[in-house]
C-alpha atoms as a PDB file:
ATOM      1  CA  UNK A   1     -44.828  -0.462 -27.497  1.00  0.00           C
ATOM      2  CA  UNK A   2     -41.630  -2.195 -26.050  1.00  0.00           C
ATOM      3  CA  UNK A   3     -38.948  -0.092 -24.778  1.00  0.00           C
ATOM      4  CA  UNK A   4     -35.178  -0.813 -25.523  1.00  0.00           C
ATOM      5  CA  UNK A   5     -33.563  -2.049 -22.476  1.00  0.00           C
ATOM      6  CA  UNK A   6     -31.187   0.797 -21.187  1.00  0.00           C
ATOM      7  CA  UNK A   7     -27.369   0.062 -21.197  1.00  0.00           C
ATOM      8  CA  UNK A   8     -26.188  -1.937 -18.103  1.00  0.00           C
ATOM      9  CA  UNK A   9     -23.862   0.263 -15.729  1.00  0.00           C
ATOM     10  CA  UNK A  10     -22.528  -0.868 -12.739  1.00  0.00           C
ATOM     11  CA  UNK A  11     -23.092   2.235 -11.051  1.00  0.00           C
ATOM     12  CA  UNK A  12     -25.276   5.522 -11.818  1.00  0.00           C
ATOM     13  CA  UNK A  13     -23.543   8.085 -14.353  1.00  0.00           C
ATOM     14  CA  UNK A  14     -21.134   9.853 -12.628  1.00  0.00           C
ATOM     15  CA  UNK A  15     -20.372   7.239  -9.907  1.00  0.00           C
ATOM     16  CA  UNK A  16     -18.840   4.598 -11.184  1.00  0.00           C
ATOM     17  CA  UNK A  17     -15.334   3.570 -10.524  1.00  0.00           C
ATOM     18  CA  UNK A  18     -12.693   5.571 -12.519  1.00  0.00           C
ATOM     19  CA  UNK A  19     -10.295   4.080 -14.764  1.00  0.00           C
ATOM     20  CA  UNK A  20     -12.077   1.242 -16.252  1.00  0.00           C
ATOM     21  CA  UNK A  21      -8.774  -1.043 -18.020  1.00  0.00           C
ATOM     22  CA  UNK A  22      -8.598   0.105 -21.770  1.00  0.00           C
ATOM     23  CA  UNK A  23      -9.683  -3.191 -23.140  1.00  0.00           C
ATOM     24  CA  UNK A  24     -13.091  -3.244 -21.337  1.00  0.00           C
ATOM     25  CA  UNK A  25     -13.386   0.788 -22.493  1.00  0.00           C
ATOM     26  CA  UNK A  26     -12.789  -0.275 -26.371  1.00  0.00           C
ATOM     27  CA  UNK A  27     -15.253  -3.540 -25.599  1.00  0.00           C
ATOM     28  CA  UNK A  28     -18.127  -0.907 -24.573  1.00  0.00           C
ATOM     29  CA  UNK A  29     -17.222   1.443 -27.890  1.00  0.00           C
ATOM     30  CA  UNK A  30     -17.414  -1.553 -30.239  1.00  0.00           C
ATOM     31  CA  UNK A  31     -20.210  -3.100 -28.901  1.00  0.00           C
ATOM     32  CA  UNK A  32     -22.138   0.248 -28.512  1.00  0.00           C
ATOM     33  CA  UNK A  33     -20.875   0.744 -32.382  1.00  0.00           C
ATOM     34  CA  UNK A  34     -22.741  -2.562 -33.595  1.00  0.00           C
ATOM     35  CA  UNK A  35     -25.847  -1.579 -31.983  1.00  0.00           C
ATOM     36  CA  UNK A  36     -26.019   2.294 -33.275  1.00  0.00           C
ATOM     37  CA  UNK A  37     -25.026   0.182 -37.079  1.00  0.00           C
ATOM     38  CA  UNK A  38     -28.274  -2.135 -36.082  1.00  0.00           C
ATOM     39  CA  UNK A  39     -30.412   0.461 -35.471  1.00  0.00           C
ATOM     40  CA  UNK A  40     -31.093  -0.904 -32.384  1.00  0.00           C
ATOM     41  CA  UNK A  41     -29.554   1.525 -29.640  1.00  0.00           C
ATOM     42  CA  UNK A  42     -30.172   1.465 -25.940  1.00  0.00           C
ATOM     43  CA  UNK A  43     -33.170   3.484 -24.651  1.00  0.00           C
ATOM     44  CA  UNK A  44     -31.916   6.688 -22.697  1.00  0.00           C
ATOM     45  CA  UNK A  45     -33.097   8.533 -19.920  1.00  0.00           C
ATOM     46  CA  UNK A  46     -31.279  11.699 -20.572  1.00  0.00           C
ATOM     47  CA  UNK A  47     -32.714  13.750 -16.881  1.00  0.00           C
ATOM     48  CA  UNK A  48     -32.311  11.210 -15.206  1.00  0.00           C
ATOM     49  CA  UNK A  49     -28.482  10.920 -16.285  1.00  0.00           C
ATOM     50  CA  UNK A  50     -28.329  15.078 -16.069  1.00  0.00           C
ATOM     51  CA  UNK A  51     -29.297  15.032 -12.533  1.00  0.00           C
ATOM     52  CA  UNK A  52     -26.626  11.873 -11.566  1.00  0.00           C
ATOM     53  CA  UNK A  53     -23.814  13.399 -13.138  1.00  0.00           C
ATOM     54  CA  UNK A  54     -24.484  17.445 -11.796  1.00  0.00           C
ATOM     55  CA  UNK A  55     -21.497  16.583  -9.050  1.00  0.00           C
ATOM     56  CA  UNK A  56     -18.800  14.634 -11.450  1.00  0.00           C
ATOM     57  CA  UNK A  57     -18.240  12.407 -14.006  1.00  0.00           C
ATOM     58  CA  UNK A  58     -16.032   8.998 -14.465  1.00  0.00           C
ATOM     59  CA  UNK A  59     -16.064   8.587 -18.472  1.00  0.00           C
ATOM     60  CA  UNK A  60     -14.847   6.038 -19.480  1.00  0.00           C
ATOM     61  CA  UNK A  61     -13.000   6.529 -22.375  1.00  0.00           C
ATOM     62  CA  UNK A  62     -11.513   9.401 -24.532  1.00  0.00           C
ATOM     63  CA  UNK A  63     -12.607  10.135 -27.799  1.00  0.00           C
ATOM     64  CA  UNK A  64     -10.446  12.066 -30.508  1.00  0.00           C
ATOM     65  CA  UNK A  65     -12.279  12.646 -33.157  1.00  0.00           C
ATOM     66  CA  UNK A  66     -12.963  15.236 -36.334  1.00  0.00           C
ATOM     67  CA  UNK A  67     -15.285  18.370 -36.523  1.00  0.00           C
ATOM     68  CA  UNK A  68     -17.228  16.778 -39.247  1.00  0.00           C
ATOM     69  CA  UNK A  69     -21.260  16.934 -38.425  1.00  0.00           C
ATOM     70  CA  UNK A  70     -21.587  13.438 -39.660  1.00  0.00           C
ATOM     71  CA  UNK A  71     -18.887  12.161 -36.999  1.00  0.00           C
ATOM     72  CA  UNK A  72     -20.547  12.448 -33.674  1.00  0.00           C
ATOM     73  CA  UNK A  73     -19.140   9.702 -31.225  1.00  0.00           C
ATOM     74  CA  UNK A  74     -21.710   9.869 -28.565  1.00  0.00           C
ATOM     75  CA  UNK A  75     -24.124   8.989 -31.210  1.00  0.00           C
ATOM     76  CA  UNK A  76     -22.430   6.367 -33.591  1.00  0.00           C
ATOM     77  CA  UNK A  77     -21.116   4.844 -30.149  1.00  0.00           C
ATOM     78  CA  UNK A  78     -24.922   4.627 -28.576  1.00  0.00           C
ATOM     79  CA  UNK A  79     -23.555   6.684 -25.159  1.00  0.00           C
ATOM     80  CA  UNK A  80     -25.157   8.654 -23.016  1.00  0.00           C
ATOM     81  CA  UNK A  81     -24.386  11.681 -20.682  1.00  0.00           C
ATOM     82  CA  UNK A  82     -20.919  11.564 -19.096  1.00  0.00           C
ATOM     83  CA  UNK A  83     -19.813   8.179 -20.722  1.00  0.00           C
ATOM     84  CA  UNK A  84     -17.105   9.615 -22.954  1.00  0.00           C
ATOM     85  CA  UNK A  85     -14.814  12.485 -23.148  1.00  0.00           C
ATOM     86  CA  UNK A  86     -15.020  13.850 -26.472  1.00  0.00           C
ATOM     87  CA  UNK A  87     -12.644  15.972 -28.119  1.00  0.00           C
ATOM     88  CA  UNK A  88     -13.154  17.215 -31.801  1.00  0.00           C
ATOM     89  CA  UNK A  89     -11.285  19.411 -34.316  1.00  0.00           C
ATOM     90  CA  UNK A  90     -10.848  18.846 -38.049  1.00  0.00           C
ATOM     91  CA  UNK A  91      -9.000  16.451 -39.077  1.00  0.00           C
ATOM     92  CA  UNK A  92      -8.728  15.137 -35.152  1.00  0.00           C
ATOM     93  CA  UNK A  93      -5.447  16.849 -34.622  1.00  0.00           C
ATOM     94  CA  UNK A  94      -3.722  16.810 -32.023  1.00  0.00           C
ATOM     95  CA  UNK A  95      -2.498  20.349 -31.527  1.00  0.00           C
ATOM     96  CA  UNK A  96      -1.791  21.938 -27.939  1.00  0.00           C
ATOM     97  CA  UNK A  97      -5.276  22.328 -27.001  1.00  0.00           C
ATOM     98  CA  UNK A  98      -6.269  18.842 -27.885  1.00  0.00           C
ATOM     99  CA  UNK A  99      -3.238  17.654 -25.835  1.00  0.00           C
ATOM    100  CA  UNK A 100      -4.341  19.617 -22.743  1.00  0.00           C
ATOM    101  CA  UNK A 101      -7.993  18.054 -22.876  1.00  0.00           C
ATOM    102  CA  UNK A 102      -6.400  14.736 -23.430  1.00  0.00           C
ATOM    103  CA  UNK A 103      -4.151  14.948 -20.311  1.00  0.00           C
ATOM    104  CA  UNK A 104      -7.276  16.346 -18.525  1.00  0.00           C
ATOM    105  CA  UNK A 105      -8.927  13.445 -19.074  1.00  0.00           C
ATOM    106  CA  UNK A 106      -6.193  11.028 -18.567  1.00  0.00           C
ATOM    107  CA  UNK A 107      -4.455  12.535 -15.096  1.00  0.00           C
ATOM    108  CA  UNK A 108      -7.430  13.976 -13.494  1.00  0.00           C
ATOM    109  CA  UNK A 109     -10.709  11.690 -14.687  1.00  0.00           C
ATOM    110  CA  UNK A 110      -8.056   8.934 -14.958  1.00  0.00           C
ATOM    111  CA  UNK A 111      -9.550   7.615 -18.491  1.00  0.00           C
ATOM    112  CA  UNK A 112      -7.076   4.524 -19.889  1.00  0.00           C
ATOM    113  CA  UNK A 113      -8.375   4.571 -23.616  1.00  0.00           C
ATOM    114  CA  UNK A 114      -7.805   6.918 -25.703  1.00  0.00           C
ATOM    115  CA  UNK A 115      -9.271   6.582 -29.454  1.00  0.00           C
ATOM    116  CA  UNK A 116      -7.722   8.713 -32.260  1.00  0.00           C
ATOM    117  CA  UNK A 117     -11.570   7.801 -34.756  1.00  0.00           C
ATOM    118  CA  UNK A 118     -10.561   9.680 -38.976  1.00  0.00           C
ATOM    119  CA  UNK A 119     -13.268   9.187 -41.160  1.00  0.00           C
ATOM    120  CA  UNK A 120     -14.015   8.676 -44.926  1.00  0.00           C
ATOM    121  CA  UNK A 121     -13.910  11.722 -46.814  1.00  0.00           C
ATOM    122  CA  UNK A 122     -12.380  13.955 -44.634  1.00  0.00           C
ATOM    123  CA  UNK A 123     -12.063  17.550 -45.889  1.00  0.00           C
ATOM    124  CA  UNK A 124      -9.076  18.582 -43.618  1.00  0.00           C
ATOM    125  CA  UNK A 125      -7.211  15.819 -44.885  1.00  0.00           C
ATOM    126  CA  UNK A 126      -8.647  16.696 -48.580  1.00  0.00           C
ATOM    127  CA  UNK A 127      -7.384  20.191 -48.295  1.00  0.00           C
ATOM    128  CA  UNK A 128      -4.264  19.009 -47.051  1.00  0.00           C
ATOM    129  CA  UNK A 129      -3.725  16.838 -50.401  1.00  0.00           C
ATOM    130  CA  UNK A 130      -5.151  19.577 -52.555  1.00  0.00           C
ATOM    131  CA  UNK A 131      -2.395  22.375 -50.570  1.00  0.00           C
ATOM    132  CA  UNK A 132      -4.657  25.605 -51.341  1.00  0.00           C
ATOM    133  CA  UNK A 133      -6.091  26.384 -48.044  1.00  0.00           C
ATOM    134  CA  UNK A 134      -7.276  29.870 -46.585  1.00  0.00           C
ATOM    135  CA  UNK A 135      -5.008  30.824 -43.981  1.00  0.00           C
ATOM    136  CA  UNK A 136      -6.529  29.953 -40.813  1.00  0.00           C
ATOM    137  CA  UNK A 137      -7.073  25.970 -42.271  1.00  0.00           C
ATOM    138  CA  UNK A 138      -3.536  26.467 -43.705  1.00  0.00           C
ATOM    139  CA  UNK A 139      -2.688  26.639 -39.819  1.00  0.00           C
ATOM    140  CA  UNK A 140      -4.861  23.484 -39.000  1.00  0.00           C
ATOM    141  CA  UNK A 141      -3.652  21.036 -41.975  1.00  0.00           C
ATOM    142  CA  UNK A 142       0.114  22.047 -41.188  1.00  0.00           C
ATOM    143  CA  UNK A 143      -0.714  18.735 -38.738  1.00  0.00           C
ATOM    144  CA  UNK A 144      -1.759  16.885 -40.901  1.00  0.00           C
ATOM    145  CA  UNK A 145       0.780  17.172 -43.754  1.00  0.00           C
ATOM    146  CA  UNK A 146       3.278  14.621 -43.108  1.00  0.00           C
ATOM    147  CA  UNK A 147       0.467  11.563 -43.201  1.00  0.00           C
ATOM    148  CA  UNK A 148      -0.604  13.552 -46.508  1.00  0.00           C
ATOM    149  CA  UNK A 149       2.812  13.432 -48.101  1.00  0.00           C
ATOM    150  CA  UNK A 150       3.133  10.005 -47.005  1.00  0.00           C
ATOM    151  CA  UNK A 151      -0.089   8.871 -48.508  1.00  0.00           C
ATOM    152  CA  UNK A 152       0.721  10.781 -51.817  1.00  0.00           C
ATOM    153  CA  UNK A 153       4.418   8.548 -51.768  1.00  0.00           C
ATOM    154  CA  UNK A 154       2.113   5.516 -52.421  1.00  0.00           C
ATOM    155  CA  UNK A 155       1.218   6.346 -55.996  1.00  0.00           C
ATOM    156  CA  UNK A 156      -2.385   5.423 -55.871  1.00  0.00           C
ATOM    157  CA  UNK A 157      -5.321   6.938 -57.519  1.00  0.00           C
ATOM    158  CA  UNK A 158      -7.399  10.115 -55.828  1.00  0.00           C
ATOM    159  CA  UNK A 159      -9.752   7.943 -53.890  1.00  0.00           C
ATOM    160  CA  UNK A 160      -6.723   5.557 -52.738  1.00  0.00           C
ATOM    161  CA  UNK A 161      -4.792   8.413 -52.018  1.00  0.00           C
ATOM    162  CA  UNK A 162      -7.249  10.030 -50.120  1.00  0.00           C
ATOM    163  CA  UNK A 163      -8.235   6.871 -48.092  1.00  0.00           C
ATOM    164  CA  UNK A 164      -4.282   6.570 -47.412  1.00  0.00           C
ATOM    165  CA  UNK A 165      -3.747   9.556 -46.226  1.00  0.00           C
ATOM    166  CA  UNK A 166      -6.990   9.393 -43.705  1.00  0.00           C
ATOM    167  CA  UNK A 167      -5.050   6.525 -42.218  1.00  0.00           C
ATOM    168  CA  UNK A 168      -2.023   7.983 -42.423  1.00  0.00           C
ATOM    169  CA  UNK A 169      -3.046  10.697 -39.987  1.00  0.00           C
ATOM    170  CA  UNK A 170      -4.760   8.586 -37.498  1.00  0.00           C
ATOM    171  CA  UNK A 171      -1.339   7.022 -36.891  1.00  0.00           C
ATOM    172  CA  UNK A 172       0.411  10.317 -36.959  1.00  0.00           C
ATOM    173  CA  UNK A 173      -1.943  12.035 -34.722  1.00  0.00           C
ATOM    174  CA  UNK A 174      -2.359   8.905 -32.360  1.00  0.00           C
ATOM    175  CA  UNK A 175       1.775   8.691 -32.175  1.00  0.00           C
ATOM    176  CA  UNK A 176       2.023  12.590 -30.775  1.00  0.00           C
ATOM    177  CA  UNK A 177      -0.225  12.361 -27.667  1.00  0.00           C
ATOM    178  CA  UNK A 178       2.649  10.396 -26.327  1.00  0.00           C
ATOM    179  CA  UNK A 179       5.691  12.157 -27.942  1.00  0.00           C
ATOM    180  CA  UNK A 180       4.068  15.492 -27.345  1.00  0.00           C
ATOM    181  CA  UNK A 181       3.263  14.809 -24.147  1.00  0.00           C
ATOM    182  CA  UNK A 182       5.693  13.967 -21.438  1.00  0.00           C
ATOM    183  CA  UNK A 183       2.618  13.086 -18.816  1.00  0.00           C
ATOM    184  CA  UNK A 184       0.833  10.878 -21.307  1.00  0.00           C
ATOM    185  CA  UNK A 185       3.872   9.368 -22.605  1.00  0.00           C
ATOM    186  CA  UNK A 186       4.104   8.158 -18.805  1.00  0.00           C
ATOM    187  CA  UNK A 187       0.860   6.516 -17.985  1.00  0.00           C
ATOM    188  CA  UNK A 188       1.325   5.049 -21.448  1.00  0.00           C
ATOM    189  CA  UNK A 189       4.985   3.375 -20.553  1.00  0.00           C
ATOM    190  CA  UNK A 190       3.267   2.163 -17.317  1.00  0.00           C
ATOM    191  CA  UNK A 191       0.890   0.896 -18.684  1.00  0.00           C
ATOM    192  CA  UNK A 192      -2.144   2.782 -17.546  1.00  0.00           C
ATOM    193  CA  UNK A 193      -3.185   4.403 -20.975  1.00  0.00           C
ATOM    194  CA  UNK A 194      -4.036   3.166 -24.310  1.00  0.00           C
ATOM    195  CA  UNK A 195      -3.621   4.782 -27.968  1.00  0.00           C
ATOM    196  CA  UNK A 196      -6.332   3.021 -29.824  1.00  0.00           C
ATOM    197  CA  UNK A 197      -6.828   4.188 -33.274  1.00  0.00           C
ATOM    198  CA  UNK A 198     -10.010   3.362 -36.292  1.00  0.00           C
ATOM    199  CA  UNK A 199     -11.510   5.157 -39.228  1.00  0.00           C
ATOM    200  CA  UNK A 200     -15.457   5.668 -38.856  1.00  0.00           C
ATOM    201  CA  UNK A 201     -17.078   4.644 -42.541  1.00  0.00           C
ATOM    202  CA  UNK A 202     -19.662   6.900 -43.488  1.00  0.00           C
ATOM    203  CA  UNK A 203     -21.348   4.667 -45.737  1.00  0.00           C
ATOM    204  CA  UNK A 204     -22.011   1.758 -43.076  1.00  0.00           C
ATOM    205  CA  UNK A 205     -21.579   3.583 -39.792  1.00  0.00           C
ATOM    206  CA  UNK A 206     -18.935   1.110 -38.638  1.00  0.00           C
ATOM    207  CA  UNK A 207     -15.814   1.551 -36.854  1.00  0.00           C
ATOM    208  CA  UNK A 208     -12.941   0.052 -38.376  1.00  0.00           C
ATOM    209  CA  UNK A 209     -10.363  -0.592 -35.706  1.00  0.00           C
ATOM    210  CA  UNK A 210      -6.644   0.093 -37.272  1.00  0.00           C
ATOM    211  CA  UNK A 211      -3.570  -2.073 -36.227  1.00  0.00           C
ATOM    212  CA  UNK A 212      -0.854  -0.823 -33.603  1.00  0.00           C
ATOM    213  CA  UNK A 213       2.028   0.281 -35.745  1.00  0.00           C
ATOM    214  CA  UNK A 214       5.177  -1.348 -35.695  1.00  0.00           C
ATOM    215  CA  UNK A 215       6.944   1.780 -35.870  1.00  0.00           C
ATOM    216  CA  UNK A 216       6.260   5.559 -34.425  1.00  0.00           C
ATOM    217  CA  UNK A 217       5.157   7.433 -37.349  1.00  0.00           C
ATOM    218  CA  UNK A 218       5.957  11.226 -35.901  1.00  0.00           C
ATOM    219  CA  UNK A 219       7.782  13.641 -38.140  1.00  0.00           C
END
C-alpha cells in the first residue's frame, strides 16, 4: 500500500527556526485544513517526532480554541508533535490563564500567529444566550456575554442568533489578547504578532477565516 508523503519541514521538529512570519504560519493551517477536509492527511511518524522534540520546541503558530471534543486543532489542522501551541477552554476565552499561555508562546517560543478558531454550536456561547448557568460556567460565560448581547441586538432567529453570537466572540476574545495584555499589545504594534480569527464548521470540517474588524470590539 502507498504511504502519504509526510509534511515537508525545513528542519526536524523542534529545530526549526523560531518565529516563522504570521502569513506563512496561517498558509500551513489552511493548507493543513484542506487536506484533514480531503481526507487525505500527511502520514506521521509520531516517535520519531517524540524523540526530536524531547530538548525544545519552535511551534509555529498559536492556537486558541474551545474545549469542545469535536474541536481538536492538531487534528482538523493535519499537525504533528510540537507544530502548534494549543490552548483550549470553552468558549476559547481569553481569561488570565489563557493570556499567560498566549504570552508564553509569543515572548518566549516567539510564535507570530495567533488564531482565536469558535465553532458551530458552541454550548458556552449557548448558555451564555440562554443566561441559566451553574455557577462555576456562570464564571466562564461572564466572557463571553458582551458578543452574546451583541448578537441578540441583531434580531435574528435562534439559529442566526446563535451563529452571531459565535462570531461575535471570536472578535471579542481575539480584541483582548492585545488590550489585556500590555506585552502582546507590543509585538502586535511592531508588528511581530498576528490576531487571526475563523469559526471551525462542524458539518464540513472547514475553517472559515473571519475578516479583521474595522473597529476594536472590547467592552
Amino acid at each position: 500500500m502507498a504511504c502519504i508523503a509526510p509534511v515537508s519541514r525545513a528542519a526536524e521538529p523542534g529545530q526549526e527556526a523560531p518565529g516563522i512570519p504570521a502569513a506563512q504560519a496561517l498558509e500551513r493551517l489552511e493548507q493543513g485544513n484542506q487536506r484533514f477536509v480531503s481526507g487525505k492527511p500527511n502520514a506521521k511518524d509520531l516517535a520519531h517526532d517524540r524523540m526530536a522534540l524531547a530538548k525544545g520546541q519552535h511551534p509555529y503558530a498559536v492556537v486558541l480554541a474551545c474545549s469542545d471534543s469535536r474541536v481538536a486543532p492538531e487534528t482538523l489542522f493535519d499537525t504533528s508533535l510540537g507544530e502548534l501551541f494549543v490552548v483550549r477552554l470553552a468558549g476559547n476565552v481569553v481569561d488570565d490563564d489563557a493570556l499567560g499561555s498566549i504570552e508564553y508562546a509569543a515572548l518566549h517560543l516567539h510564535c507570530r500567529l495567533v488564531l482565536v478558531m469558535g465553532h458551530d454550536a458552541c454550548g458556552a456561547v449557548t448558555a451564555t444566550l440562554a443566561g441559566d448557568a451553574p455557577p462555576h460556567i456562570s464564571a466562564l460565560v461572564q466572557h463571553i456575554e458582551p458578543a452574546a448581547a451583541k448578537a441578540k441586538a441583531k434580531g435574528l432567529d435562534a439559529a442566526g442568533t446563535l451563529a452571531a453570537a459565535v462570531r461575535e466572540n471570536v472578535f471579542l476574545q481575539a480584541d483582548r489578547i492585545t488590550s489585556e495584555s500590555a506585552p502582546l499589545a507590543e509585538l502586535a504594534k511592531k508588528g511581530e504578532l498576528e490576531i487571526a480569527r475563523g469559526v471551525y464548521h462542524l458539518d464540513t470540517g472547514k475553517l472559515e477565516l473571519l475578516p479583521k474588524p474595522a473597529v476594536s470590539t472590547a467592552k
